[in-house]
Each structure stands twice: as structure tokens, then as C-alpha cells.
C-alpha atoms as a PDB file:
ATOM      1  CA  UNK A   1      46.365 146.113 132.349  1.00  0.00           C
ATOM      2  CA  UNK A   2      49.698 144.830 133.723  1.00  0.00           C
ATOM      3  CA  UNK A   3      47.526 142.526 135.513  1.00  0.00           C
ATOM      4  CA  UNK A   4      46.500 141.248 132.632  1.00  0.00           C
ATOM      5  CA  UNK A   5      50.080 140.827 130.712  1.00  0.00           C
ATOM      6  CA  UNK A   6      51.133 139.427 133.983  1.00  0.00           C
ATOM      7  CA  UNK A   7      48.688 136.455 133.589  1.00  0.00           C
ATOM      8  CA  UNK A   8      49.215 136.220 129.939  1.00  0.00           C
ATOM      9  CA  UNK A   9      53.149 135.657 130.552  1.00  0.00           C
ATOM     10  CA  UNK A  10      52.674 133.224 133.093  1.00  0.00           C
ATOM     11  CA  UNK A  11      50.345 131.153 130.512  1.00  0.00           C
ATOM     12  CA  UNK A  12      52.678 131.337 127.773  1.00  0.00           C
ATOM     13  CA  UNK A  13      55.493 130.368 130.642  1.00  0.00           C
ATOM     14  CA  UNK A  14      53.381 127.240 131.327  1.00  0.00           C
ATOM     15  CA  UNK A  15      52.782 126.175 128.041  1.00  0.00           C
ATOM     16  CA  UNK A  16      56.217 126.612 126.909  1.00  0.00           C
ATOM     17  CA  UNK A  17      57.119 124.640 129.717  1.00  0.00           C
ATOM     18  CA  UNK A  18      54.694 121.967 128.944  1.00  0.00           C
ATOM     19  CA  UNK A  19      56.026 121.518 125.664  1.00  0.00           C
ATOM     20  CA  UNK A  20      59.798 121.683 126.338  1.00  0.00           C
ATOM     21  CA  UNK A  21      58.866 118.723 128.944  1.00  0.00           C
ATOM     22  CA  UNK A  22      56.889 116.610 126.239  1.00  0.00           C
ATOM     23  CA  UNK A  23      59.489 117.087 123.425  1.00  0.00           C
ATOM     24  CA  UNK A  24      62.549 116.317 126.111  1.00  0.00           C
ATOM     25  CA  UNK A  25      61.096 113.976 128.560  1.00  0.00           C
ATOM     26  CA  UNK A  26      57.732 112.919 127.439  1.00  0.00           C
ATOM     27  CA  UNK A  27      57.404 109.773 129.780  1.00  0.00           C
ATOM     28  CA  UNK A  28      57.987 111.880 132.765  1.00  0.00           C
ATOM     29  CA  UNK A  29      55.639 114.784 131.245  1.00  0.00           C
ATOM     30  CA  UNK A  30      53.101 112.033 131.077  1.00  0.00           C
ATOM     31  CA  UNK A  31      53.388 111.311 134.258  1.00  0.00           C
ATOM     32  CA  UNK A  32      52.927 114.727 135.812  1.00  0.00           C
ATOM     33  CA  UNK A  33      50.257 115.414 133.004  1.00  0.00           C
ATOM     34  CA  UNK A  34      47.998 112.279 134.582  1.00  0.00           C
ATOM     35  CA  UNK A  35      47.998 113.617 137.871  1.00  0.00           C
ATOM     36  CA  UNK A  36      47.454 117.340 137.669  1.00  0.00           C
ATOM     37  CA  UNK A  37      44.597 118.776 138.935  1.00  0.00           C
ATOM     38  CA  UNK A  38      42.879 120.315 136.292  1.00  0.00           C
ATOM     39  CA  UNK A  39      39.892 120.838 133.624  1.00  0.00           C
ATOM     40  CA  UNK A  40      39.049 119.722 130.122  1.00  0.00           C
ATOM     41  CA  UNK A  41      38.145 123.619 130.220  1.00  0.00           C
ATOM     42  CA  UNK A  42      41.382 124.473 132.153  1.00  0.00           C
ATOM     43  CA  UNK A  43      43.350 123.243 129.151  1.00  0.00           C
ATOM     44  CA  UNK A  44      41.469 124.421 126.934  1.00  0.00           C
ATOM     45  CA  UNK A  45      42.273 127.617 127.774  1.00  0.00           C
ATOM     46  CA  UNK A  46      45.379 127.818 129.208  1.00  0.00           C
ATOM     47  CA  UNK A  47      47.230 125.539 126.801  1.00  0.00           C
ATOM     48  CA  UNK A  48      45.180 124.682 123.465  1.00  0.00           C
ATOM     49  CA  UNK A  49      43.759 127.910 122.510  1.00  0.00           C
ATOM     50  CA  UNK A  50      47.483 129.320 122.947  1.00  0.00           C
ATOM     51  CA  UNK A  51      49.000 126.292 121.222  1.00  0.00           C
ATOM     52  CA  UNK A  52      46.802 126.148 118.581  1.00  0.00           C
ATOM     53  CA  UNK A  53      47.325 129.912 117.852  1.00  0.00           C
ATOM     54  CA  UNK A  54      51.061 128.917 116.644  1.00  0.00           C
ATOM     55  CA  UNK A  55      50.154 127.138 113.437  1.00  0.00           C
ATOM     56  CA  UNK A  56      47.602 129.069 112.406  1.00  0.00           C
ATOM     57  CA  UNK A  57      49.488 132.625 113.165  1.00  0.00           C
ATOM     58  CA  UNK A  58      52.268 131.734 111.477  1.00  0.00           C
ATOM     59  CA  UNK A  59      50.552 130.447 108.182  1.00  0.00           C
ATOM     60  CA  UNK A  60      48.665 133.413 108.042  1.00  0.00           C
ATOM     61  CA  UNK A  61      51.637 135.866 108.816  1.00  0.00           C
ATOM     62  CA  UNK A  62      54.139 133.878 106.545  1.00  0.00           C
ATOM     63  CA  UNK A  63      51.587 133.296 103.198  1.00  0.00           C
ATOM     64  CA  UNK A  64      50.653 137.296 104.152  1.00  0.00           C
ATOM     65  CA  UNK A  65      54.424 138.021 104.035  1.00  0.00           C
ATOM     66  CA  UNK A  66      54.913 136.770 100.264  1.00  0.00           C
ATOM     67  CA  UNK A  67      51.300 137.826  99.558  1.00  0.00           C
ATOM     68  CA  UNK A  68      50.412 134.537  98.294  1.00  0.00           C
ATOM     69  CA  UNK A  69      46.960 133.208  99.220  1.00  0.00           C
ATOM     70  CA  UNK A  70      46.950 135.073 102.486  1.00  0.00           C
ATOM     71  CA  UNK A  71      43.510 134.715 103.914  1.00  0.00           C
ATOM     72  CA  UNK A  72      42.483 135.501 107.109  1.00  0.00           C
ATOM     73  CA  UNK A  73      39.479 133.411 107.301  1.00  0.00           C
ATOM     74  CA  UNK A  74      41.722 130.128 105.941  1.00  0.00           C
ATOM     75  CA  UNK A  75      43.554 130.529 109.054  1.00  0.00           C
ATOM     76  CA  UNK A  76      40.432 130.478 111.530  1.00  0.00           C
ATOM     77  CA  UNK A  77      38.912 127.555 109.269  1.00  0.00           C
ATOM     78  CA  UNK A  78      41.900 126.079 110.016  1.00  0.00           C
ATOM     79  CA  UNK A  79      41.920 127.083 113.713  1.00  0.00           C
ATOM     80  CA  UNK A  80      37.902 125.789 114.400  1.00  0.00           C
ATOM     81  CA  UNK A  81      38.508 122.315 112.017  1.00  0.00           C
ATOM     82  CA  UNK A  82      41.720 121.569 114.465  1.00  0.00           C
ATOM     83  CA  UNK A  83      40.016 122.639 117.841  1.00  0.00           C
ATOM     84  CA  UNK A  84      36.888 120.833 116.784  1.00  0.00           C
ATOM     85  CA  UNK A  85      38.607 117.906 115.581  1.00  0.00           C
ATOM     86  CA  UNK A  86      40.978 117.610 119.133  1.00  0.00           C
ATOM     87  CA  UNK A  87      38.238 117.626 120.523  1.00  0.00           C
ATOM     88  CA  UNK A  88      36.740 114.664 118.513  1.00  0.00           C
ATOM     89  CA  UNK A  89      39.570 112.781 118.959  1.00  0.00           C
ATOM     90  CA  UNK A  90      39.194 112.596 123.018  1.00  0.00           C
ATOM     91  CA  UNK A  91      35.968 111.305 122.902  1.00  0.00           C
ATOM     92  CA  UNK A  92      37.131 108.672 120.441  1.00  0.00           C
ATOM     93  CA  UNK A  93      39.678 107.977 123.056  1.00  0.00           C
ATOM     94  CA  UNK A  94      37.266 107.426 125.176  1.00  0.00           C
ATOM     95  CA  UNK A  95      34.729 105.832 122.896  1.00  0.00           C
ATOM     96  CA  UNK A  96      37.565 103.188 122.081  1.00  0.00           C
ATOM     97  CA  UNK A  97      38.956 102.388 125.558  1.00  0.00           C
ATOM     98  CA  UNK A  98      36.888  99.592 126.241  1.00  0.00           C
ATOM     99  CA  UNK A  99      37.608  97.733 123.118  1.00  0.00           C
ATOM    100  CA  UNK A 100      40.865  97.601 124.715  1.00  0.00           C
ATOM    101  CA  UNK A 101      40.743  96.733 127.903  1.00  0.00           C
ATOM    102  CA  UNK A 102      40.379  99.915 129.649  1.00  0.00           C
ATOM    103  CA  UNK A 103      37.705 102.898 130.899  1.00  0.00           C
ATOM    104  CA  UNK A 104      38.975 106.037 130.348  1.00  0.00           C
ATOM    105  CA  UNK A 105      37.371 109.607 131.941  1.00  0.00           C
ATOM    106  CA  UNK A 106      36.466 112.672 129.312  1.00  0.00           C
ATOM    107  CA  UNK A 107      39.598 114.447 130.870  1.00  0.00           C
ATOM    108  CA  UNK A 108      41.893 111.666 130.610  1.00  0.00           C
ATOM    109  CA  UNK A 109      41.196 111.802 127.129  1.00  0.00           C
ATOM    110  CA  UNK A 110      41.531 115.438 126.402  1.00  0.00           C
ATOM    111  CA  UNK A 111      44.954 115.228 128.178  1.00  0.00           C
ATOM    112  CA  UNK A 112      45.783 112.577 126.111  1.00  0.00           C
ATOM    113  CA  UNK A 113      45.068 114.033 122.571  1.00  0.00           C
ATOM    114  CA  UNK A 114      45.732 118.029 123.558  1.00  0.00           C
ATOM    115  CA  UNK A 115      49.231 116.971 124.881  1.00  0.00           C
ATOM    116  CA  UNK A 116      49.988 114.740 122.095  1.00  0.00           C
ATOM    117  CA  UNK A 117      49.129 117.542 119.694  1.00  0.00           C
ATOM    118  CA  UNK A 118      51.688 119.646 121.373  1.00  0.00           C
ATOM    119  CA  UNK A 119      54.476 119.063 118.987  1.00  0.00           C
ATOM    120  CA  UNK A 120      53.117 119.245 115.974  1.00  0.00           C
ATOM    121  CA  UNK A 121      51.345 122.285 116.641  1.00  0.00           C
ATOM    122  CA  UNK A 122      54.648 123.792 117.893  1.00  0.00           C
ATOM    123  CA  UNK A 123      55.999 123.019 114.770  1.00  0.00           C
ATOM    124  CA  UNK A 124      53.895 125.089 113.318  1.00  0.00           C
ATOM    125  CA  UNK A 125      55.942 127.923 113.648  1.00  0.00           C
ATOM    126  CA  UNK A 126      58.196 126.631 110.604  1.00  0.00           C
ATOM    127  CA  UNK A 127      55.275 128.151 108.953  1.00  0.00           C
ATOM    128  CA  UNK A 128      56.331 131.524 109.000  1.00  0.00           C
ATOM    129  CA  UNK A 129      58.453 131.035 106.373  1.00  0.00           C
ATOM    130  CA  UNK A 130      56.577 128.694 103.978  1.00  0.00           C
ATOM    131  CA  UNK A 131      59.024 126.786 102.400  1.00  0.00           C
ATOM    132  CA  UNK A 132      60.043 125.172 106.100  1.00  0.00           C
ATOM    133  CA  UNK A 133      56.297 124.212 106.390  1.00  0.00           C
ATOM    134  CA  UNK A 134      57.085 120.690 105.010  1.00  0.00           C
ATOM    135  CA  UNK A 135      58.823 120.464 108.371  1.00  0.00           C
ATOM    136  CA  UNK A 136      56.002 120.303 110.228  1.00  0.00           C
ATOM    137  CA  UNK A 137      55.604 116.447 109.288  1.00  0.00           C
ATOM    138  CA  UNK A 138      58.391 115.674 111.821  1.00  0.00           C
ATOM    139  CA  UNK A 139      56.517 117.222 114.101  1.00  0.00           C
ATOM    140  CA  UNK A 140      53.213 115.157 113.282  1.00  0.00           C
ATOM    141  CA  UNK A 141      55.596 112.160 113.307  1.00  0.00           C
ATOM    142  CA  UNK A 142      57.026 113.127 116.726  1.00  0.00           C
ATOM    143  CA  UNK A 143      53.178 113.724 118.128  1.00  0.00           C
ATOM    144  CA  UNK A 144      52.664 110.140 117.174  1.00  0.00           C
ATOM    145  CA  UNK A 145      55.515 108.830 119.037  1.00  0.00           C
ATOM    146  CA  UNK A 146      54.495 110.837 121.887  1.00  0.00           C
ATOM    147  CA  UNK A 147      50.479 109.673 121.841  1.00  0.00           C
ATOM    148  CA  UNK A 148      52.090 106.214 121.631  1.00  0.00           C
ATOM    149  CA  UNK A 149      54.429 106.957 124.802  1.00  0.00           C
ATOM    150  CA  UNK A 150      51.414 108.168 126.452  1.00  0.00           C
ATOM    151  CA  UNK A 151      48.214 105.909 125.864  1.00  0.00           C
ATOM    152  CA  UNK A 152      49.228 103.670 128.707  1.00  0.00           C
ATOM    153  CA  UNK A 153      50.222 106.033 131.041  1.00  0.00           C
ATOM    154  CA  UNK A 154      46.832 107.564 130.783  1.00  0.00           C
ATOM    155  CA  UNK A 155      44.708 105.469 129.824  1.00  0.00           C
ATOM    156  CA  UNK A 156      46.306 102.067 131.376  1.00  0.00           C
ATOM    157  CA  UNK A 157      45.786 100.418 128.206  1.00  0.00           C
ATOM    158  CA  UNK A 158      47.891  96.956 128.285  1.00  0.00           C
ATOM    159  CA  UNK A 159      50.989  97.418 126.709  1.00  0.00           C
ATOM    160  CA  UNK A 160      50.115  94.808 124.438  1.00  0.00           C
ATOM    161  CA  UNK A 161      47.219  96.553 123.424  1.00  0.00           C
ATOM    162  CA  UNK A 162      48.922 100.287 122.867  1.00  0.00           C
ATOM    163  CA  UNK A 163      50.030  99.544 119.854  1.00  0.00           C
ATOM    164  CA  UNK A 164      46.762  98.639 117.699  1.00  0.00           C
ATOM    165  CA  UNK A 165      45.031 101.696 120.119  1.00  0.00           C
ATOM    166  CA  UNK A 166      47.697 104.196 118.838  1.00  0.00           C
ATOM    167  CA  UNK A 167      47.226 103.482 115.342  1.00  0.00           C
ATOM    168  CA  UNK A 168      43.513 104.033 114.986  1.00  0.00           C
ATOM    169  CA  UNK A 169      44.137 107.476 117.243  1.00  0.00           C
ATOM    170  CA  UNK A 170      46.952 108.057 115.259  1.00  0.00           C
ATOM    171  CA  UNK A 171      44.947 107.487 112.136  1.00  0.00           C
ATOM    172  CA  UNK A 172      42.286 110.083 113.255  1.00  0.00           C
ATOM    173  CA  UNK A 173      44.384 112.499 114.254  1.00  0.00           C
ATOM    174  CA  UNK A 174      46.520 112.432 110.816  1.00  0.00           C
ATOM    175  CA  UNK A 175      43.023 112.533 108.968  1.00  0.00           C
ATOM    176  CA  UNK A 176      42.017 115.700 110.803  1.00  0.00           C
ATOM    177  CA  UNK A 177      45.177 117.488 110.598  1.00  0.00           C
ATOM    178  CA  UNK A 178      44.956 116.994 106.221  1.00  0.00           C
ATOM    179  CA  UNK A 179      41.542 117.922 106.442  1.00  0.00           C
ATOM    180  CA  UNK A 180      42.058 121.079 108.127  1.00  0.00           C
ATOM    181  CA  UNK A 181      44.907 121.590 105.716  1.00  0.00           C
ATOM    182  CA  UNK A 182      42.929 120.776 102.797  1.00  0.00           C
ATOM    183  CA  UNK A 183      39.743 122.720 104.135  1.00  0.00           C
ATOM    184  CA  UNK A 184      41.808 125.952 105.537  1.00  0.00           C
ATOM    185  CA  UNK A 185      44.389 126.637 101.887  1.00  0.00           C
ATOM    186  CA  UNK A 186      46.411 123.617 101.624  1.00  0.00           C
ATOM    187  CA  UNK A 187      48.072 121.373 103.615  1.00  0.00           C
ATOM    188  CA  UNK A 188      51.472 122.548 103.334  1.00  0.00           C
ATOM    189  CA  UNK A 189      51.395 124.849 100.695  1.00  0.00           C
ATOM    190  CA  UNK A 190      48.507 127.751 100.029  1.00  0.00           C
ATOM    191  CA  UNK A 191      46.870 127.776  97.162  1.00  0.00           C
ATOM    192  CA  UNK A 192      47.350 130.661  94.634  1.00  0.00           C
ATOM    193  CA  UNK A 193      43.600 131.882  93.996  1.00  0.00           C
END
């Protein structure tokens, strides 16, 4: 069992670390992201299962809290629409690369979105107190900047071409992340039924 917790901590370590790097010093985190050694499954393990259990944790444990439209199968709606939906978004990545100018590998593109992601589902923890929730639109807005940062680096899209590539990513990813609000209680706000 302490084996166990011992792995656990070191994953949480990592993916705190991760995100402290993106938020901070995202450029540089790019850089080190593109040349790890790693698996679309790696991540999805050790960093967007874990990540994605912020957001969804907290809306269930803050909307539990006040007792208003708690529901624990809102939050895994939520959960499966936003890991689905990641997902979807790296193989767009990838589907779109060439349009621009670029080829760019399955795990490149997981990278690209998962990492992204990072700071708006961080932000998720404002939603333990539901009010705050509204806050986690700075973190969407700060994901953006950070996909934007980090479409050339891994991808190697021209940086005349970043721009226009960001903005139909961008335009996904916003989609999905009201659609999982929508789909799992609200965007922002639960619903009262």
C-alpha cells in the first residue's frame, strides 16, 4: 500500500510541476514537453486523468456542498465529454497540419492539446465554491494563449501560419468545453432540477 501512495505522490508531484511550468514559463515548458520521451497513453494517465479529475471533483463537491443540483453522474458526463473531446481535438491537430504547412505525429498532437488544457482544467478548482466558477474563463483564456505559444513549437507550423491554426483549435476546444458544460449541469452554473 505505501507503494502505492508513493507512486500516487510522485504523479501528483509531476503534474503539479507540469502545470506550475506551463502557467510560469510556458515557452520553455514547451520546449521540454516536445522532447520528452513519452506516450499518448503515458499522459493519459499520468497527467490527464489526474488533471481532468480537478474540474469535475470540485463541481461535484462544491454544487454537493450547497445541495444544489449535485449529481454524481453530471460530473462523469462531464469527465467522458472532456476526455473524449481532448482527445478529438489531437487528431484535428493532426488532421489540420497539412493545411498549414506542416505533418504532425498522433503524440505531438496529444501533447499539444492535453498541455494546453492544463490551465483551464486547473482552474477548475474555483469550482469548489460555485460562485468563483465564472473564474474559470481566465483560465480557458489563458489555455488559449498557451495553445497559441505552443503550436509552433510542436508542430513547426510557420509563424505566419499559427495564428489562423490556433483559432480553429481554439474554436474546437471552446466548443467542447460549453458542450460538456451544457451536457454535464451547466456551464458555469448547475441547474436547479
Amino acid at each position: 500500500m505505501a507503494i502505492h501512495s508513493e507512486s500516487m505522490k510522485k504523479r501528483l508531484k509531476d503534474v503539479y510541476r507540469r502545470v506550475r511550468d506551463i502557467l510560469f514559463n510556458p515557452l520553455d515548458a514547451w520546449t521540454t514537453i516536445r522532447n520528452e520521451d513519452t506516450s499518448i497513453t503515458g499522459i493519459f494517465k499520468e497527467t490527464l486523468l489526474i488533471l481532468m479529475a480537478v474540474p469535475a471533483l470540485s463541481r461535484f463537491l462544491g454544487w454537493g456542498i450547497l445541495g444544489i443540483g449535485s449529481h454524481f453522474g453530471r460530473a462523469v458526463t462531464w469527465y467522458s465529454i472532456m476526455l473524449l473531446g481532448l482527445w478529438g481535438i489531437s487528431k484535428l491537430v493532426t488532421y489540420l497540419a497539412p493545411n498549414f504547412g506542416t505533418e504532425v505525429d498522433d503524440l505531438s498532437g496529444f501533447k499539444l492539446v492535453v498541455y494546453s488544457a492544463a490551465p483551464f482544467l486547473a482552474s477548475g478548482v474555483f469550482f469548489l465554491i460555485p460562485i468563483l466558477g465564472v473564474l474559470t474563463l481566465a483560465g480557458m483564456l489563458y489555455s488559449l494563449y498557451v495553445l497559441f505559444i505552443g503550436i509552433p513549437v510542436m508542430t513547426g507550423v510557420p509563424k505566419d501560419k499559427a495564428f489562423p491554426f490556433t483559432i480553429l483549435v481554439a474554436a474546437a476546444f471552446v466548443v467542447l468545453v460549453f458542450a460538456a458544460g451544457l451536457l454535464g449541469g451547466g456551464v458555469f452554473y448547475p441547474s436547479r432540477h
